[in-house]
N, C-alpha and C. Protein backbone atom coordinates (compact mmCIF):
# COMPACT_ATOMS: atom_id res chain seq x y z
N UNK A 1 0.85 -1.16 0.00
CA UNK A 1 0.00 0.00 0.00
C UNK A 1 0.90 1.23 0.00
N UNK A 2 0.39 2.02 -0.87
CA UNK A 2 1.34 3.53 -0.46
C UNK A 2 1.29 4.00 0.21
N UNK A 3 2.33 4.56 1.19
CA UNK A 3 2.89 5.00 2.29
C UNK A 3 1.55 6.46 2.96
N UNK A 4 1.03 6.91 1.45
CA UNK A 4 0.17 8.02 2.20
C UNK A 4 -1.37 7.73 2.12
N UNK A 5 -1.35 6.03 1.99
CA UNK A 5 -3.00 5.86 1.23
C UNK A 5 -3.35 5.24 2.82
N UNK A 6 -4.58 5.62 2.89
CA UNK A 6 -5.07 5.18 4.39
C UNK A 6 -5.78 4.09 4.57
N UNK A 7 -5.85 3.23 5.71
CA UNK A 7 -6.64 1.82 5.62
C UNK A 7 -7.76 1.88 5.34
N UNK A 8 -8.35 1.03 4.90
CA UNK A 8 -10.46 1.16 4.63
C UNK A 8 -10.89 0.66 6.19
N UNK A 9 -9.99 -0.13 7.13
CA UNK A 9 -10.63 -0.09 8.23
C UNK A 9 -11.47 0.47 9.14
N UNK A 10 -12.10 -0.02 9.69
CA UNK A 10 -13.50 1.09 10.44
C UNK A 10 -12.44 1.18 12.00
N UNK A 11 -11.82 0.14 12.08
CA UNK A 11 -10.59 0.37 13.55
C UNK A 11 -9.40 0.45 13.13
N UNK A 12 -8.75 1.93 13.35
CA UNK A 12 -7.52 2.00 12.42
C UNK A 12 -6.36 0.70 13.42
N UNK A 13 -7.06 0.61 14.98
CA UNK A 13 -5.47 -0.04 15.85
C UNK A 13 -5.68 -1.56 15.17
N UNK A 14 -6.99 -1.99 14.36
CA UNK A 14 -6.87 -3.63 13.98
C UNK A 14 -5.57 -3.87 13.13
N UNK A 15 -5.34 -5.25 13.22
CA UNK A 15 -4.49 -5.80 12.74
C UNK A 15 -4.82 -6.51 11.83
N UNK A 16 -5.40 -5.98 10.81
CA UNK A 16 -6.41 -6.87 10.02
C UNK A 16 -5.68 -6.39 8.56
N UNK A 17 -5.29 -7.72 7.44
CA UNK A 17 -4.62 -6.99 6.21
C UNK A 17 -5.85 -6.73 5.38
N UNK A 18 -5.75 -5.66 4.53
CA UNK A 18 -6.32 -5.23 3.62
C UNK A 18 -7.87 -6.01 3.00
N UNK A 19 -8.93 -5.38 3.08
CA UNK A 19 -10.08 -6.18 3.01
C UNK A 19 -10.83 -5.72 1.59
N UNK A 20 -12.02 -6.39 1.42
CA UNK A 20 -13.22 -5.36 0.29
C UNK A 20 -13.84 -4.41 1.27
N UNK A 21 -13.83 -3.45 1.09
CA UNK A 21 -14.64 -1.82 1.41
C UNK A 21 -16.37 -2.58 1.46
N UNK A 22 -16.86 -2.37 2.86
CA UNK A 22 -18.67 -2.76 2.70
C UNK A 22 -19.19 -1.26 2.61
N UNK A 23 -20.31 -1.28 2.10
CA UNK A 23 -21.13 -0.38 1.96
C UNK A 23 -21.20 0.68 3.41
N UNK A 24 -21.89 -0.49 4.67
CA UNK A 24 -21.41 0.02 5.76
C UNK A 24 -20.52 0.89 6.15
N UNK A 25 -19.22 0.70 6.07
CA UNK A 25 -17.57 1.12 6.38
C UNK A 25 -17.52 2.51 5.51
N UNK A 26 -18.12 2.53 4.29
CA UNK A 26 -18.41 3.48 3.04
C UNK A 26 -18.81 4.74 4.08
N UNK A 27 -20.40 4.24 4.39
CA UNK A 27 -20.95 5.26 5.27
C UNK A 27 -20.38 5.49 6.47
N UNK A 28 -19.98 4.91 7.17
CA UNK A 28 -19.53 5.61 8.25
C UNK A 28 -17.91 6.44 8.16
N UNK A 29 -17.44 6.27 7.22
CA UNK A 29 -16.40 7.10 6.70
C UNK A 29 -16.99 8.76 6.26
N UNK A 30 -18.04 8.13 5.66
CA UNK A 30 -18.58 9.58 4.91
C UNK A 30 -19.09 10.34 6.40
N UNK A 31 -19.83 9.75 7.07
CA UNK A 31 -20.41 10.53 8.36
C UNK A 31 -19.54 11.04 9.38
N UNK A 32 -18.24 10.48 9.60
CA UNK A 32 -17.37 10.46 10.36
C UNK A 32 -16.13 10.95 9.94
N UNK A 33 -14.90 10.36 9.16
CA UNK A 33 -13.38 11.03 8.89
C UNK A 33 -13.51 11.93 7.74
N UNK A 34 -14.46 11.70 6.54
CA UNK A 34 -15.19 12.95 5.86
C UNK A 34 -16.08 13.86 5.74
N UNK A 35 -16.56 13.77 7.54
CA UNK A 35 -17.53 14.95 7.29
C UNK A 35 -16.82 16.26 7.18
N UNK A 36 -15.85 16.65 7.55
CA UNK A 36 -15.26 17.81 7.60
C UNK A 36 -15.48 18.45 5.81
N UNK A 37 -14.95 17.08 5.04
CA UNK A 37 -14.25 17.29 3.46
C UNK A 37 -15.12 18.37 3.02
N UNK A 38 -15.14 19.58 2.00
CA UNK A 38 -15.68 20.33 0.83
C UNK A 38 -16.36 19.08 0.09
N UNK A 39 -17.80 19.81 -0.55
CA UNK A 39 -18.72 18.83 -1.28
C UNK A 39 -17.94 18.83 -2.50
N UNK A 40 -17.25 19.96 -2.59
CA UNK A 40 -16.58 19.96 -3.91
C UNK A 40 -15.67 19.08 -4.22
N UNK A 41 -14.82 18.22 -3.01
CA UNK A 41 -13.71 17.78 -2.87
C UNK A 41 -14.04 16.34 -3.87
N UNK A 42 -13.04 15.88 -5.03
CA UNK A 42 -12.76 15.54 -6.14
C UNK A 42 -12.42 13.97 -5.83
N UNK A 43 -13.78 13.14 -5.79
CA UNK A 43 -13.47 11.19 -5.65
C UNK A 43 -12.56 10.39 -7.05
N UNK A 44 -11.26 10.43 -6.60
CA UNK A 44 -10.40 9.82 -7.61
C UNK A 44 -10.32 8.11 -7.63
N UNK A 45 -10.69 7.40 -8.53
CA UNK A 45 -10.19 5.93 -8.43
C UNK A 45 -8.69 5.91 -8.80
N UNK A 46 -8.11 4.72 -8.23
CA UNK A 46 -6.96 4.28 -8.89
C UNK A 46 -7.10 2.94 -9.49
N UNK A 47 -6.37 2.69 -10.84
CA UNK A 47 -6.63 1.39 -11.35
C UNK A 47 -5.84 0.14 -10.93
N UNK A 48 -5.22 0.73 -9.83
CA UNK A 48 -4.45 -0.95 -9.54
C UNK A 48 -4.07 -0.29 -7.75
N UNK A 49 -3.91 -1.27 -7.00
CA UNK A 49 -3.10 -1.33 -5.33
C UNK A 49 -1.79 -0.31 -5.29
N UNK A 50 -1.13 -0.73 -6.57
CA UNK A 50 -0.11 -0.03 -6.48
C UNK A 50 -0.10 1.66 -6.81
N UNK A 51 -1.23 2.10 -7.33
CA UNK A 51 -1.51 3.63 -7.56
C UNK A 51 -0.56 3.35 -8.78
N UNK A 52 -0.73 2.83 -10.02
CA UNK A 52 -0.24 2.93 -11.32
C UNK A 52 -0.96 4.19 -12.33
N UNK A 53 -2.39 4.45 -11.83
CA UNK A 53 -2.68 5.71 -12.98
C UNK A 53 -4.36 5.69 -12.20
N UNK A 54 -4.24 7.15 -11.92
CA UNK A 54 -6.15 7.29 -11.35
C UNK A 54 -6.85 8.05 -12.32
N UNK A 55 -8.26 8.03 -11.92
CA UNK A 55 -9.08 8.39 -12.76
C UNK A 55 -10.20 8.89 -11.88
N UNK A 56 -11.02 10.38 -12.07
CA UNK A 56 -12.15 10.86 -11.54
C UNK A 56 -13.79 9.70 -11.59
N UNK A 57 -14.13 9.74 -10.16
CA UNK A 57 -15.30 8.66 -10.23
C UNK A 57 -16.16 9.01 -11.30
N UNK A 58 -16.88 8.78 -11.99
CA UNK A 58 -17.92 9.04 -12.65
C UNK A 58 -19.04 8.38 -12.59
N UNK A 59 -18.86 6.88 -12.83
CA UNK A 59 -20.68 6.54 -12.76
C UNK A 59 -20.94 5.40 -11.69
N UNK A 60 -21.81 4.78 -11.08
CA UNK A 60 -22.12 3.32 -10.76
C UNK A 60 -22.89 2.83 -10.62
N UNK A 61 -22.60 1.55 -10.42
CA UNK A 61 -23.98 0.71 -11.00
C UNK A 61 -24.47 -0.36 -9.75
N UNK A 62 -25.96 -0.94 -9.62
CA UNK A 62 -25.96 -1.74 -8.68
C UNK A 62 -25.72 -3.16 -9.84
N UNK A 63 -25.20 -4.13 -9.05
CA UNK A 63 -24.84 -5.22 -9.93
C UNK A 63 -24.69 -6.42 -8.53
N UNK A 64 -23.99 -7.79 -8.99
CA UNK A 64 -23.62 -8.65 -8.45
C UNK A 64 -21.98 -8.99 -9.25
N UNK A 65 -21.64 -9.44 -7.97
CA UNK A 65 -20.08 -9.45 -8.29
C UNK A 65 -19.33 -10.63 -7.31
N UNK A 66 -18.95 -11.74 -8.55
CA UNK A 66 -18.21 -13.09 -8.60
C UNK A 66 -16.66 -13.21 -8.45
N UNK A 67 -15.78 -13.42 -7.64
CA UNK A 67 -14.76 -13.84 -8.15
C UNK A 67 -14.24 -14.85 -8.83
N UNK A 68 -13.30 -14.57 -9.52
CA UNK A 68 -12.99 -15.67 -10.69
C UNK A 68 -11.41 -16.61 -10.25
N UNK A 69 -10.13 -15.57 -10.15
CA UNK A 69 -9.73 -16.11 -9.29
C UNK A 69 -9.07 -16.16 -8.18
N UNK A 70 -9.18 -15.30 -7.76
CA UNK A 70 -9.00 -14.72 -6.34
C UNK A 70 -10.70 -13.98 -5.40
N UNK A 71 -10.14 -13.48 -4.30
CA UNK A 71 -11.18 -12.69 -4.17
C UNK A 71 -11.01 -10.90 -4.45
N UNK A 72 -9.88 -10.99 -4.85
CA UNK A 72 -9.88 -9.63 -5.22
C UNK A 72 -9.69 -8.93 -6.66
N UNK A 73 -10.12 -10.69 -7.54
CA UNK A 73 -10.37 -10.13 -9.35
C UNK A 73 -11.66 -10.96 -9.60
N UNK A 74 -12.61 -10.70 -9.62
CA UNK A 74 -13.31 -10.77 -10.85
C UNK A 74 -14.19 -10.10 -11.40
N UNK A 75 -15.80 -11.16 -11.38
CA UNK A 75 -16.47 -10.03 -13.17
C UNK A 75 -17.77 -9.73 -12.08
N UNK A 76 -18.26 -8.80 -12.93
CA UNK A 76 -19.79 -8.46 -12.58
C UNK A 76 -20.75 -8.62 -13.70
N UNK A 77 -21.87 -9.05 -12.75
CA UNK A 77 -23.21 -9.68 -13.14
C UNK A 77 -24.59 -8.75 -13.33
N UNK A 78 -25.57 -8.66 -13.68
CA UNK A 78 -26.98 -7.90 -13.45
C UNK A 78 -27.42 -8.63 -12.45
N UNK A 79 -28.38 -7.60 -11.90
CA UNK A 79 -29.04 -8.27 -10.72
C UNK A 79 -30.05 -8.55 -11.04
N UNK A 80 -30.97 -10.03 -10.90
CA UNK A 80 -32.05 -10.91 -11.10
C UNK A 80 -33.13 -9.97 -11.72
N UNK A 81 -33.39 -8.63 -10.73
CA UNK A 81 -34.61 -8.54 -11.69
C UNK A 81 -33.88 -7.79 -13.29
N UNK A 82 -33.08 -7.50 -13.76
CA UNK A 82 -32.67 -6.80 -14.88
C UNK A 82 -32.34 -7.66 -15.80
N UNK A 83 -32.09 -8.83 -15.37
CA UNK A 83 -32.19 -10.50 -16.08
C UNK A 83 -33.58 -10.61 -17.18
N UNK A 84 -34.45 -10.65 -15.36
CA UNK A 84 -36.04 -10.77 -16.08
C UNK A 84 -36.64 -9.99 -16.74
N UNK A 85 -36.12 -8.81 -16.97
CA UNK A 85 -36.88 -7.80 -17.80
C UNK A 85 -36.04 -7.93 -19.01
N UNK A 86 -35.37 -8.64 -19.32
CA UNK A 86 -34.11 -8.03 -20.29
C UNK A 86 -33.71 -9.68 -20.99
N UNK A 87 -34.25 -10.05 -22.11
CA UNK A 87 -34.09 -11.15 -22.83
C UNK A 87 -32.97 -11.09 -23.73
N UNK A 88 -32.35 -9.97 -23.89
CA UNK A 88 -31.22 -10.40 -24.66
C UNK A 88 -29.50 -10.60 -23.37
N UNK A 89 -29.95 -9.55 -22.22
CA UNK A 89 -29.25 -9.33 -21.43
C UNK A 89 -28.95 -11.18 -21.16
N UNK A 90 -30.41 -12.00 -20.73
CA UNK A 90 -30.43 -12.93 -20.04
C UNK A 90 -29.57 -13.66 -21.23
N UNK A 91 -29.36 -13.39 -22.73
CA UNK A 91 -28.47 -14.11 -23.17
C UNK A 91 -26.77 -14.22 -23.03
N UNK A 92 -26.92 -13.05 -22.69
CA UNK A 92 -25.48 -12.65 -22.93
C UNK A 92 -24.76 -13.22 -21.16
N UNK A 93 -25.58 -13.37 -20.01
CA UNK A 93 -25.31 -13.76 -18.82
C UNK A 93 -26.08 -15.12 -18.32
N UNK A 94 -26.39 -15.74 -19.02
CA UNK A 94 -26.89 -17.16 -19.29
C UNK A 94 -26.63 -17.52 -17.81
N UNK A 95 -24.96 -17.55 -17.57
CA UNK A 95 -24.24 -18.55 -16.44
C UNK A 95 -23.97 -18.02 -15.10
N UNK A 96 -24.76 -17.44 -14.79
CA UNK A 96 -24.24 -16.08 -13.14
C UNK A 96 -23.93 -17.36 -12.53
N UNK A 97 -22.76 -17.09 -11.69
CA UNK A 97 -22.27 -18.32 -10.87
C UNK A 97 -22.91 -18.00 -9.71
N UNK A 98 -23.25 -19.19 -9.06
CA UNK A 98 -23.88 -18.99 -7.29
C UNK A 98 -23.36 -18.22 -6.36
N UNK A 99 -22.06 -17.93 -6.74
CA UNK A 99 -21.18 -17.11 -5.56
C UNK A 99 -21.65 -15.85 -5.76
N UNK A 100 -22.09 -15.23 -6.72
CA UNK A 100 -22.01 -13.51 -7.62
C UNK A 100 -22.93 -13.14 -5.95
N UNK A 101 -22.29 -11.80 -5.75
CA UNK A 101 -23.28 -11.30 -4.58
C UNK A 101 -23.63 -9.83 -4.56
N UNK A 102 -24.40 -8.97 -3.96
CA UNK A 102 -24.40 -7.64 -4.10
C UNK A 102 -23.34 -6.67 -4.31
N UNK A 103 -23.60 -5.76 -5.08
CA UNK A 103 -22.17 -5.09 -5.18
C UNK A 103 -22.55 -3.93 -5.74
N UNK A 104 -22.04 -2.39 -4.84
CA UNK A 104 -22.27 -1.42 -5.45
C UNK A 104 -20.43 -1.58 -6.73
N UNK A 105 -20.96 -1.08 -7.82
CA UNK A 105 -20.02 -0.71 -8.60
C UNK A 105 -19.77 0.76 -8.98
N UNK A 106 -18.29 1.12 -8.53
CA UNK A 106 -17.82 2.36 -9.14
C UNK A 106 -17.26 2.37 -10.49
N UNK A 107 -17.38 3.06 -11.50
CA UNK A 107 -16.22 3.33 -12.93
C UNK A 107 -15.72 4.59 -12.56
N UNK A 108 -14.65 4.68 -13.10
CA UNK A 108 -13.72 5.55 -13.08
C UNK A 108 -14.38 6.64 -14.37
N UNK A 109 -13.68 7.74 -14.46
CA UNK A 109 -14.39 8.76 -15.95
C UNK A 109 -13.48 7.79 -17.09
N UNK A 110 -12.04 7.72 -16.70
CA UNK A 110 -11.11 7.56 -17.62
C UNK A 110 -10.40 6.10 -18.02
């Protein structure tokens, strides 16, 4: 992790390595170590752990999300009802694996 990037932990003294960010942890960050921040203040993604190249948040999506082979790579899915409304969608995602689970999704602008 880079030296100035801060833990996603909700207890900074845990001894806990690096986790997935819950929705939960999301909010109480926002209510708590960012309430101070400007609304203006600018949500950057980075595309890899190592901070190789970031990009301004732009959109997201609700989805379901599988790992393939780890738990910290894989794909995302539609969620059941966007399946059922959506007959070509349901072609193109035929195979949602049992594991796929809720998942807010961020994209980057860039």
């Amino acid at each position: 992790m880079p030296e100035n990037q801060q833990s996603t932990s909700s207890d900074p003294n845990a001894d806990i390595p690096d986790r997935p960010l819950t929705l939960a942890v999301l909010r109480q960050l926002v209510r708590s170590d960012w309430r101070g921040l400007p609304g203006s203040t600018l949500i950057v993604l980075s595309r890899d752990v190592e901070g190789n190249a970031f990009s301004p948040f732009a959109s997201y999506s609700r989805s379901r999300y599988a790992p393939t082979c780890n738990d910290f790579v894989g794909e995302v899915f539609p969620l059941p009802e966007e399946l059922k409304e959506d007959r070509e969608l349901r072609k193109l995602f035929a195979n949602v694996p049992a594991s796929a689970v809720p998942a807010l999704v961020l994209y980057p602008l860039g």
